[in-house]
Protein backbone atom coordinates (compact mmCIF):
# COMPACT_ATOMS: atom_id res chain seq x y z
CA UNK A 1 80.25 93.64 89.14
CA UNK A 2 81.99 96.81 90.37
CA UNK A 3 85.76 95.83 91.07
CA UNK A 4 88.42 97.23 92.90
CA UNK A 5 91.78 96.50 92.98
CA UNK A 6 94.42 97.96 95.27
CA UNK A 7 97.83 98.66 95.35
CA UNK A 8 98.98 99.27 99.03
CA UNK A 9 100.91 102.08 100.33
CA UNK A 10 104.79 101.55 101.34
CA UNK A 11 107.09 103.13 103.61
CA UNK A 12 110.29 103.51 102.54
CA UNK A 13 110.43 101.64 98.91
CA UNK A 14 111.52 102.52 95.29
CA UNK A 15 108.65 104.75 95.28
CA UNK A 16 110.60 106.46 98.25
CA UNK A 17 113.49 107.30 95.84
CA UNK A 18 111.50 108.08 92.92
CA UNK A 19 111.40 104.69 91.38
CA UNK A 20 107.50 104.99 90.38
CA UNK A 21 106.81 101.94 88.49
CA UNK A 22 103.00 100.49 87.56
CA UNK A 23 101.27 97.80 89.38
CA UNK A 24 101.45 95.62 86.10
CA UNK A 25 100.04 92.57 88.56
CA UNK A 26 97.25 94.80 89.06
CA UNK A 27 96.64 95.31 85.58
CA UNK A 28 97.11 92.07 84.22
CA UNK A 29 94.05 91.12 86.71
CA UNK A 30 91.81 93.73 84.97
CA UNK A 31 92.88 92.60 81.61
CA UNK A 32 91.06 89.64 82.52
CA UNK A 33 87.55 90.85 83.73
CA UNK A 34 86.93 94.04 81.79
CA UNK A 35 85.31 92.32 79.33
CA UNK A 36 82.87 91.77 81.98
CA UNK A 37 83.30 93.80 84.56
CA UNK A 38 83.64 97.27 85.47
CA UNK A 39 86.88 97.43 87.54
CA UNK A 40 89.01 100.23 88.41
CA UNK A 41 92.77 100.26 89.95
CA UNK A 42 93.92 102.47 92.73
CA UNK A 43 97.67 102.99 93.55
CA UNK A 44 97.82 104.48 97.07
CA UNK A 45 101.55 105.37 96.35
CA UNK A 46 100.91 108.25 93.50
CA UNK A 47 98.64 110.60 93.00
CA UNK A 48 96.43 112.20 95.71
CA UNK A 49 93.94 109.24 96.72
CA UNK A 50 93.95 108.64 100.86
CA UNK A 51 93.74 104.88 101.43
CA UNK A 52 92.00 105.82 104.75
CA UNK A 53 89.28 108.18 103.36
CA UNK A 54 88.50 106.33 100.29
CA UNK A 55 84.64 104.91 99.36
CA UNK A 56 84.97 101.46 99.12
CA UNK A 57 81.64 101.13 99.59
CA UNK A 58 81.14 102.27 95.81
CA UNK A 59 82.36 98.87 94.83
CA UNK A 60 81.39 95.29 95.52
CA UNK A 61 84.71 93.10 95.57
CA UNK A 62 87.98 94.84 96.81
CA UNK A 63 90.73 93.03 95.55
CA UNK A 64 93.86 93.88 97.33
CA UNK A 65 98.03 92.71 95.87
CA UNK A 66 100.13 91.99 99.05
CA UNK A 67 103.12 91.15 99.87
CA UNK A 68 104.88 91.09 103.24
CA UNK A 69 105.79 94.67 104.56
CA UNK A 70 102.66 95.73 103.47
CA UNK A 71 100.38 93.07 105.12
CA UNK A 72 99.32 95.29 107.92
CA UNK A 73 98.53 98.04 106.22
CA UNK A 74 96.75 95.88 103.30
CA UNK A 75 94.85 94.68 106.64
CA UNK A 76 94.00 98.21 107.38
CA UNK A 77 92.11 98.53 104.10
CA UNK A 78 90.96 95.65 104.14
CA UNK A 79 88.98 96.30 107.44
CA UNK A 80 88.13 99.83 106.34
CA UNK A 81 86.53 97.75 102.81
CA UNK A 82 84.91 95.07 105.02
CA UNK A 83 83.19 97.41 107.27
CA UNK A 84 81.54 99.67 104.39
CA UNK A 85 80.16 96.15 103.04
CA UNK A 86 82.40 95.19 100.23
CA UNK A 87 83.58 91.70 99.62
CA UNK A 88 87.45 91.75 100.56
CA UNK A 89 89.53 89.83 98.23
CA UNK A 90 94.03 89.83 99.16
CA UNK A 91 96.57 88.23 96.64
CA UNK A 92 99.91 87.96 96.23
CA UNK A 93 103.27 86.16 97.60
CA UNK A 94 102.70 86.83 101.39
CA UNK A 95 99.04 86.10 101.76
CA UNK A 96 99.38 83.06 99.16
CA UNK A 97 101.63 80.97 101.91
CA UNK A 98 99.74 82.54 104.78
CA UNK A 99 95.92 82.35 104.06
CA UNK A 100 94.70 80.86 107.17
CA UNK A 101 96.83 83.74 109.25
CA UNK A 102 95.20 86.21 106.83
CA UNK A 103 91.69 84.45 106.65
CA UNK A 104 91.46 84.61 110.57
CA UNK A 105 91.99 88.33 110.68
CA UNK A 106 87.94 89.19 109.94
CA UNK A 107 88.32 91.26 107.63
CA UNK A 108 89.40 89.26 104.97
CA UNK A 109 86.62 86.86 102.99
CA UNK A 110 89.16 85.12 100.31
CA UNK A 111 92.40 84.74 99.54
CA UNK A 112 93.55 83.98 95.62
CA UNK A 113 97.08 81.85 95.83
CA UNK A 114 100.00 82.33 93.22
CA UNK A 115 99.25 83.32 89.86
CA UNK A 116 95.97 85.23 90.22
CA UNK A 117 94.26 85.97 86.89
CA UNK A 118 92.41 82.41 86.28
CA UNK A 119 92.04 81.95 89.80
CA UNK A 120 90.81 85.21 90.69
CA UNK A 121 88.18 85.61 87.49
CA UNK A 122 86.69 81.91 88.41
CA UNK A 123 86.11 83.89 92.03
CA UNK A 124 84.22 86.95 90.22
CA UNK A 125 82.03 84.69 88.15
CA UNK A 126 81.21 83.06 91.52
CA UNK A 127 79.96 85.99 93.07
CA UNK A 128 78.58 87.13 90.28
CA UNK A 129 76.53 84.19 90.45
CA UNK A 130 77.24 82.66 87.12
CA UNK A 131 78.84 79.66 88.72
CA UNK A 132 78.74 77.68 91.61
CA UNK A 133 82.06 77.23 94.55
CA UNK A 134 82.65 74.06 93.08
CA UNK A 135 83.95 75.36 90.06
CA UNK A 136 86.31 78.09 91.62
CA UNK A 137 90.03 77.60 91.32
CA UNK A 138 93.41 78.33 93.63
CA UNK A 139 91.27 80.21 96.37
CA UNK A 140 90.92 79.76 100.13
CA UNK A 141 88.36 80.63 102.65
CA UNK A 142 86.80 79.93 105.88
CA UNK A 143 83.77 78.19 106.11
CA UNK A 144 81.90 77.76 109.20
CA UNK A 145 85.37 78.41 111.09
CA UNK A 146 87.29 75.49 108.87
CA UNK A 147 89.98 76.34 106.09
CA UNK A 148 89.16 75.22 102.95
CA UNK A 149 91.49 75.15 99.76
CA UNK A 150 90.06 75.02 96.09
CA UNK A 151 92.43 72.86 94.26
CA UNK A 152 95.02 74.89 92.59
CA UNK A 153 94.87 76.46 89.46
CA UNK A 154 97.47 74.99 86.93
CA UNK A 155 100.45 77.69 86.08
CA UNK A 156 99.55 79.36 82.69
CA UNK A 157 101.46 77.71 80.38
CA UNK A 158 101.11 79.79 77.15
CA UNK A 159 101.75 83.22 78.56
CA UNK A 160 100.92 84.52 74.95
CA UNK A 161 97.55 83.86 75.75
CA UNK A 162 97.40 86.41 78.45
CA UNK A 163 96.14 89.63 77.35
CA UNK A 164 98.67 92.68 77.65
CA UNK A 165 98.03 94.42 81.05
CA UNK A 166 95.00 97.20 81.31
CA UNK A 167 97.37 100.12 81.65
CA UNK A 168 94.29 102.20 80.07
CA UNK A 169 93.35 101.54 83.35
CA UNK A 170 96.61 103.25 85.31
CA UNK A 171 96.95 106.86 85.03
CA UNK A 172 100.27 106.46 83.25
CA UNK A 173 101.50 109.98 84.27
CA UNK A 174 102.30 109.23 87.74
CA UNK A 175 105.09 106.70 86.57
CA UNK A 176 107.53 109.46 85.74
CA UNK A 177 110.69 107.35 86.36
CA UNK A 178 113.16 107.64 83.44
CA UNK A 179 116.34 106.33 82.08
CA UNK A 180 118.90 107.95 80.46
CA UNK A 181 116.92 110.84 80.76
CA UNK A 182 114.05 109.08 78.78
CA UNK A 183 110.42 108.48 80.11
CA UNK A 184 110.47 104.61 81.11
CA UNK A 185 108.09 102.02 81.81
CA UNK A 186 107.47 98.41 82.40
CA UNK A 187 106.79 95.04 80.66
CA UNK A 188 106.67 91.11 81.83
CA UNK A 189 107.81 88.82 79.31
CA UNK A 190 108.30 85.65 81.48
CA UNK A 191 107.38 83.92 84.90
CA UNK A 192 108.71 81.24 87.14
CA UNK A 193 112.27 80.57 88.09
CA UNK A 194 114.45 76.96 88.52
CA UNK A 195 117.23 78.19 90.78
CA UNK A 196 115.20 78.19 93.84
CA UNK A 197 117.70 80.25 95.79
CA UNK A 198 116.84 79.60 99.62
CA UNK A 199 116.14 83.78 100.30
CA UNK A 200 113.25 84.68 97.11
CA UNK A 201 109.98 82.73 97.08
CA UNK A 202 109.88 83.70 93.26
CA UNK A 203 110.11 79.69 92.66
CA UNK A 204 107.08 78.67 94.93
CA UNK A 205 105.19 81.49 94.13
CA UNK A 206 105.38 81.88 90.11
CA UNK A 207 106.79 77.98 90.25
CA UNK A 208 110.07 75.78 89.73
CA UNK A 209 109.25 75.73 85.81
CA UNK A 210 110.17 78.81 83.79
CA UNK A 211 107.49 80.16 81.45
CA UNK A 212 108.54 82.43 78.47
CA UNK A 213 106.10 84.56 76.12
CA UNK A 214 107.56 84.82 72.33
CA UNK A 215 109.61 87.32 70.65
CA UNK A 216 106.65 87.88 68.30
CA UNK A 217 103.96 88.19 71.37
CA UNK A 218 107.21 90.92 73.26
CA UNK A 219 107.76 93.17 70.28
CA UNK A 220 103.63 93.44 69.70
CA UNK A 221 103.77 94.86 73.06
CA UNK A 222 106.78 96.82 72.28
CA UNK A 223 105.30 97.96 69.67
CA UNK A 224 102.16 99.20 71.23
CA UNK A 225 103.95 100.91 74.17
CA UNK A 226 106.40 102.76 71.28
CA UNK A 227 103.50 104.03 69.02
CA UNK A 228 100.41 104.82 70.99
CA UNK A 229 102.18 105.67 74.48
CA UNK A 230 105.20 106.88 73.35
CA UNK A 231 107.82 105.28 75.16
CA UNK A 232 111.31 105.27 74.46
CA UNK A 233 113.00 103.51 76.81
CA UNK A 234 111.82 100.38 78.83
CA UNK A 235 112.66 97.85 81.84
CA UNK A 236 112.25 94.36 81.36
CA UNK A 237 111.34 93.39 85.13
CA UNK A 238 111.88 89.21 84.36
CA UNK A 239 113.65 87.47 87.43
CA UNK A 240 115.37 85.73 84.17
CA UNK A 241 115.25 87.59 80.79
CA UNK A 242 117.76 86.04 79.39
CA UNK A 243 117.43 82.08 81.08
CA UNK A 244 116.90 81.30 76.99
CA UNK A 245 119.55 82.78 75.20
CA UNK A 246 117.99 82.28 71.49
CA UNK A 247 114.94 84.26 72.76
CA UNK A 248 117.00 87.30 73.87
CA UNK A 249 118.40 87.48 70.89
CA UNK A 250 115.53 86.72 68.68
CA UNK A 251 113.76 90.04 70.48
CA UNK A 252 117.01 92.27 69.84
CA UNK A 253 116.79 91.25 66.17
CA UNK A 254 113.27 92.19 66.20
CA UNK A 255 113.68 95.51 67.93
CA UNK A 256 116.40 96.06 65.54
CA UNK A 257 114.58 94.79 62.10
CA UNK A 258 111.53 97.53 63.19
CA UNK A 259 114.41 100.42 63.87
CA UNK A 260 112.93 101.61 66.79
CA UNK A 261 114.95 104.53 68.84
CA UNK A 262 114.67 102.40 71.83
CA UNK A 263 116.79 101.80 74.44
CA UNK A 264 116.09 99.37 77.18
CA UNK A 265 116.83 97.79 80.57
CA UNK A 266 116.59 93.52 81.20
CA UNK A 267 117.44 91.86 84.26
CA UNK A 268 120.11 88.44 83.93
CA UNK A 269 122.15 86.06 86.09
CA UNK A 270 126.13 85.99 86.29
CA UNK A 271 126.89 82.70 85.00
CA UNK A 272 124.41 83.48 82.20
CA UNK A 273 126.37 86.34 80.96
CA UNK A 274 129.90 84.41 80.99
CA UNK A 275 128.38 81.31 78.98
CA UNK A 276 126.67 83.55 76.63
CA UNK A 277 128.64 86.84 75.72
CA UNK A 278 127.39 87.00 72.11
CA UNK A 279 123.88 87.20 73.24
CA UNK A 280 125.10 90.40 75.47
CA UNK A 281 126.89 92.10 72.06
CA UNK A 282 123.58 91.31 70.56
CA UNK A 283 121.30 92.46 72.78
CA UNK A 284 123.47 96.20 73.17
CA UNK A 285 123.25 96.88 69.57
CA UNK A 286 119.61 96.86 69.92
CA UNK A 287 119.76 99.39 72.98
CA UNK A 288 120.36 97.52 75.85
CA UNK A 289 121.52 99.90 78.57
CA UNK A 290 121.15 98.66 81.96
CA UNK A 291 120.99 95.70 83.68
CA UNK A 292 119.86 94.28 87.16
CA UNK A 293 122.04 91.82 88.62
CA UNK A 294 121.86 89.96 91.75
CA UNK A 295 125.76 89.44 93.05
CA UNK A 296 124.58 89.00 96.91
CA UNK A 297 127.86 88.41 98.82
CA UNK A 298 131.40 88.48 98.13
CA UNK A 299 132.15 85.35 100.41
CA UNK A 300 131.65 82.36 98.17
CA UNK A 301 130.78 80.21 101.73
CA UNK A 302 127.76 82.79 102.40
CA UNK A 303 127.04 82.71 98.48
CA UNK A 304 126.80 78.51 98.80
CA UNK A 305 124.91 79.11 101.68
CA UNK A 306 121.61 80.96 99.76
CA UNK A 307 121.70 78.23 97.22
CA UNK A 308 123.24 80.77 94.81
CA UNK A 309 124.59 78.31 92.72
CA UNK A 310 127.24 81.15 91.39
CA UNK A 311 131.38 81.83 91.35
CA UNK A 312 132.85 85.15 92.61
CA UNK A 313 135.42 84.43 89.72
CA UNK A 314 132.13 84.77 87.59
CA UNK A 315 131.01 88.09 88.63
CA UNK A 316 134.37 89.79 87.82
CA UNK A 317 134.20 88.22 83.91
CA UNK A 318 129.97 88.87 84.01
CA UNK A 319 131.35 92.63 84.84
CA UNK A 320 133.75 92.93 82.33
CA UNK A 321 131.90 91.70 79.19
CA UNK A 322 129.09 94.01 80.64
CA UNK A 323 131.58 97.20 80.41
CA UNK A 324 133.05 96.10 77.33
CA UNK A 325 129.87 96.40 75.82
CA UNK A 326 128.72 99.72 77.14
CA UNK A 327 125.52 98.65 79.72
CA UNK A 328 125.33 100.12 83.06
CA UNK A 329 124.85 97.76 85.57
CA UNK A 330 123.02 98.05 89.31
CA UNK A 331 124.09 95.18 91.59
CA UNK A 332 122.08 93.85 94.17
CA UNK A 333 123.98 92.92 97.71
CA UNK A 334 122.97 91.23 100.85
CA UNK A 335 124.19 91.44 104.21
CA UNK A 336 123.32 89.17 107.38
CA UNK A 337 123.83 85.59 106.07
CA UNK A 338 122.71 83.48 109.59
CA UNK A 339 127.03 82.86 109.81
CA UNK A 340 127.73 86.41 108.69
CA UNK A 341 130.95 87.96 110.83
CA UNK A 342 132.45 91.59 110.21
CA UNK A 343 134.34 90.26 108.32
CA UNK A 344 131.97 88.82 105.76
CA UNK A 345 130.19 91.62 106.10
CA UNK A 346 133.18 94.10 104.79
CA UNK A 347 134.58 91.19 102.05
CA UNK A 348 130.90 92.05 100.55
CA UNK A 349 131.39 95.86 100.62
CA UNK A 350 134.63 95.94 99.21
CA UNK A 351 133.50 93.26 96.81
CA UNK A 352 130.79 96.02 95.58
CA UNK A 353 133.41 98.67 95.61
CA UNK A 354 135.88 96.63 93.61
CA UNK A 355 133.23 95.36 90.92
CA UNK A 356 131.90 98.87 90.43
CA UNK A 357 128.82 98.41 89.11
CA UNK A 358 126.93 101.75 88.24
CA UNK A 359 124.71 101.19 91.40
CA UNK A 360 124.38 99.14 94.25
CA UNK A 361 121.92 98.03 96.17
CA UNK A 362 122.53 96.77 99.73
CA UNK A 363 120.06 94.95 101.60
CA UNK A 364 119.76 92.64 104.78
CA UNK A 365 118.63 89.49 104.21
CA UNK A 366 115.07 88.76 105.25
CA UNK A 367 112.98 85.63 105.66
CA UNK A 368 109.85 85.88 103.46
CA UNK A 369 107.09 83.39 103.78
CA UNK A 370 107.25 80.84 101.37
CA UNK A 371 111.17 81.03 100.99
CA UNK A 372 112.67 78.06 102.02
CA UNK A 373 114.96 80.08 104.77
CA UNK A 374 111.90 81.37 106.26
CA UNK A 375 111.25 77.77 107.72
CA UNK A 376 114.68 77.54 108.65
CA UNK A 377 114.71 80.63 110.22
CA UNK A 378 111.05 80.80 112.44
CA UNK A 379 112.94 79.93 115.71
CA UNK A 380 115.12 82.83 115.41
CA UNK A 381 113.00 86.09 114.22
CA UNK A 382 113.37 88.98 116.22
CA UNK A 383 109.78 90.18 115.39
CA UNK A 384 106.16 89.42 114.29
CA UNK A 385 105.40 92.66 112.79
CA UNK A 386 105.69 92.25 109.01
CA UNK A 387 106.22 95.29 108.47
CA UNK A 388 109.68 95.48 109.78
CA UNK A 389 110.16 92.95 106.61
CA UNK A 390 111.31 95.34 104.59
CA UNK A 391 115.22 94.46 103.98
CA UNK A 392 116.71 97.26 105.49
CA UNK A 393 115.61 95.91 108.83
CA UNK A 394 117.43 93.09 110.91
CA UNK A 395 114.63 90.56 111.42
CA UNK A 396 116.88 87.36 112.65
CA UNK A 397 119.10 86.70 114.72
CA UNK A 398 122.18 85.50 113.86
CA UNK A 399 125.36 83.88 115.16
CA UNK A 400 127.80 86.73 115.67
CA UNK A 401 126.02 89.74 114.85
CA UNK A 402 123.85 91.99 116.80
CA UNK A 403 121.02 93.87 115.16
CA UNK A 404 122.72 97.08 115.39
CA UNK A 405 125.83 95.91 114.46
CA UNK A 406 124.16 94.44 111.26
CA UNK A 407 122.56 98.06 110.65
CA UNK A 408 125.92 100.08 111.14
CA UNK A 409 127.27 97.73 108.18
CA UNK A 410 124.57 98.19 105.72
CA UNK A 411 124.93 101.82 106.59
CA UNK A 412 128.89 101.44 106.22
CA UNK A 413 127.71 99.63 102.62
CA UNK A 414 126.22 102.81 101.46
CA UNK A 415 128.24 105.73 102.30
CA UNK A 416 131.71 103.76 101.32
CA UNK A 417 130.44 103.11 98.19
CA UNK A 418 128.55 106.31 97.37
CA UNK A 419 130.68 108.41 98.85
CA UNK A 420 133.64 108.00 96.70
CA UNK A 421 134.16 110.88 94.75
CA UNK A 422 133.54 109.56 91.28
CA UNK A 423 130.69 107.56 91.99
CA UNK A 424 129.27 110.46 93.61
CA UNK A 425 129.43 112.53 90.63
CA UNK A 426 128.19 109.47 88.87
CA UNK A 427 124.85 109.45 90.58
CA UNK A 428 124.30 112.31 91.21
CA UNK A 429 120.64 113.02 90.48
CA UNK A 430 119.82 109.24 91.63
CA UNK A 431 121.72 109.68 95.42
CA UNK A 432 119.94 113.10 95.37
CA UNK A 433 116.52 111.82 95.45
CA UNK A 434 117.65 108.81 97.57
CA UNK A 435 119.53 110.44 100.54
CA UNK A 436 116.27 111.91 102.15
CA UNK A 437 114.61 108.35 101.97
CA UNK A 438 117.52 106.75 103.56
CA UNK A 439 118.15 109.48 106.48
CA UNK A 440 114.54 109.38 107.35
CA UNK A 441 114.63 105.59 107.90
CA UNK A 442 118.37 105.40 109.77
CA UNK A 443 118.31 108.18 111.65
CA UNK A 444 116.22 107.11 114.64
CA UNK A 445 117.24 103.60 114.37
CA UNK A 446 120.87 104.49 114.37
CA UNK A 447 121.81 107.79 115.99
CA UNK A 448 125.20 107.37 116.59
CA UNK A 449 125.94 106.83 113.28
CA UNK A 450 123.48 110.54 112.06
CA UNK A 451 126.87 112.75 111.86
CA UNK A 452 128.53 110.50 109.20
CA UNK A 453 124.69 110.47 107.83
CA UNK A 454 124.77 114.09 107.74
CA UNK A 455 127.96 114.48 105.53
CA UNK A 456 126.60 112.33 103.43
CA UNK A 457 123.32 114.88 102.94
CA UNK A 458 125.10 117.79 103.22
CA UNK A 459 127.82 116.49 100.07
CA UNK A 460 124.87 115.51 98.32
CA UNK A 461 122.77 118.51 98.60
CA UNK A 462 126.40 120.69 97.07
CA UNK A 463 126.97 118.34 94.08
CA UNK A 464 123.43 117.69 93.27
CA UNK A 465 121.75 120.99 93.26
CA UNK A 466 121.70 121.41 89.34
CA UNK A 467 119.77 117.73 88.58
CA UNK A 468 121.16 116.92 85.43
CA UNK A 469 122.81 113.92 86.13
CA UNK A 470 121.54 109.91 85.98
């Protein structure tokens, strides 16, 4: 069969601020059905294909990854797919925990739930014809107006058995993001997550139980991105890299024992880095340079409140061993816990400011289907357009803060801490490609706040002119 698969287009996203990364979801899927199929991938956010002009008619299933800020416009192509007579097939975290919502749009015929290759190739051999609907797995779809649910398909539980993602498939060029100056690119080496917090659906999505490939099956991977692509530098984008501490450092010894130049990015968890220092030292000497880390609040009442199940105490030591082993560090922060006060609110900025991490990210915390504070929340959203789901939009409405008020801070987040002199040097290249992302999103919902905007472009536009920082 002639297979599509989709990646939607986003608004403001990292694509925005030149973060260009490959729909690995995407090609994992096609990894699976090749052998079989003739499939193709689209990525509406690079190169010059028009979502709205392109012949889906040239293919018979349109599979389609979604996840919530992107559900209306995934409906968009979906309807534009349905009407030229393809059969219209939607994945991914939002549509998994919504499938009747998405099911009862028309335009829609199934919906694959949580981990999609299995459950998604059982599908294909169905309309293929090669099976029967009996024997399809973890997909919904409506039947004479009723919902029905094929029993789920188990969570794969030897991820080595997976073959590496289709990127032959991805025109690799278009994913020019770098670090350290170095072309960069992606690779999954785990799934599933046990902390549950009560803001990611990570856990109920990808499951409670955390699934780990092998250093051996990582560093054949490694090994195949480093000699036939070329890469010299790449992100580990795990929730939990280094959840097993004997596995991280199994993989550094590896990368080391082959001698690669290689330097490399893995995201980890505070308390994970205080209990396990040596497996930080490790994992440097074998080029690990950056590191995502999710610090959220610096009120440990909000942090107990998102089932965080971390110290503040913690962050300052995670920071420390971090610096004293030379890896850069981008923390992630959230503003708008449902008891969040000004005062929270600025403990959290000047908790960013005073841990220093390389970069920050600031965000406002947003109920996503299938997170447990989306249930908790339903009574109090401020919208039903998903699209404002985006975490840099206030979605609920919370005790003492007004939407706007909300906004101003995660504004306030951004300039105070980029706008420091020496983290504006820093940055520079990074806030240069960011700033025209950010004004075109606050400026009309936040006018009054466009002249200390405008410094901030103006500075940026001065100190960044020459590029060569980042």
């Amino acid at each position: 069969m002639r297979i599509l698969l989709v990646n939607p287009p986003v608004g403001l996203s990292y694509y925005s601020i030149g973060v260009r990364r490959p729909p690995l979801s995407l090609a994992y899927l096609a990894a699976v059905l090749i052998d079989r199929h003739d499939v193709t991938i689209v990525d509406f956010n690079v190169g010059k294909d028009n979502w709205k002009k392109y012949r889906y008619s040239d293919f018979d299933i349109v599979g389609i990854s979604v996840d919530t800020a992107r559900y209306p416009v995934s409906i968009r192509i979906a309807r534009r797919a349905h009407d030229q007579g393809a059969k219209v097939v939607m994945g991914g975290p939002h549509v998994s925990f919504l499938d009747e919502e998405t099911l009862r749009s028309g335009v829609v015929d199934y919906v694959v739930r949580n981990e999609g290759e299995y459950s998604f190739r059982s599908l294909v051999d169905f309309l293929s014809g090669d099976t029967t609907i009996e024997a399809v797995r973890g997909v919904s779809h409506l039947a004479d107006g009723r919902l029905e649910r094929a029993p789920d398909t188990p969570f794969i539980t030897d991820l080595d058995s997976l073959p590496f993602p289709a990127r032959e498939l991805l025109h690799l060029k278009h994913y020019n993001e770098k670090m350290n100056g170095r072309p960069m690119t992606t690779l999954i080496t785990s799934r599933g997550c046990p902390f549950n917090c009560n803001f990611c659906a990570s856990s109920e999505f990808f499951g409670i139980r955390w699934r780990a490939r092998s250093a051996d099956d990582i560093l054949k991977e490694v090994e195949l991105l480093y000699e036939k692509y070329g890469y010299r530098a790449l992100c580990f984008v795990d929730d939990n890299f280094t959840l097993d501490p004997k596995r991280a450092i199994a993989l550094s010894e590896g990368i080391m024992a082959k001698g690669w130049d290689l330097i490399w990015e893995a995201w980890s968890r505070v308390d994970t880095i205080v209990k396990h220092p040596e497996m930080i030292r490790i994992m440097a000497r074998a080029g690990f340079k950056w590191t995502f880390i999710g610090f959220e609040s610096g009120s440990q009442e909000v942090l107990d409140g998102y089932g965080k199940k971390a110290l503040i105490q913690d962050a300052v030591r995670a920071m420390e061993i971090l610096n004293e082993n030379e890896v850069q560090t981008t923390g992630a922060f959230i503003l708008g816990a449902m008891n969040e006060t000004t005062k929270t609110a600025d403990d959290t900025i000047r908790f960013a400011k005073s841990l220093n991490p390389r970069k920050a990210q600031f965000s406002i915390l947003t109920p996503y289907p299938g997170a447990k504070l989306y249930e908790r929340v339903r009574d109090r959203l401020l919208t039903d357009d998903w699209g404002k789901f985006t975490a840099l939009d206030p979605v609920i409405r919370l005790d003492h803060l007004s939407s706007g008020q909300l906004s101003r801070r995660l504004l306030k987040a951004y300039s105070s801490f980029y706008l420091r002199p020496r983290k504006a040097i820093e940055n520079m290249h990074n806030i240069s490609n960011v700033i025209p992302g950010l004004f075109k999103w606050f400026a009309p919902r936040l006018c009054q706040t466009c002249l200390e905007f405008s410094r901030l472009l103006m500075l940026y536009r001065r100190v960044f002119a020459s590029g060569k920082y980042g």
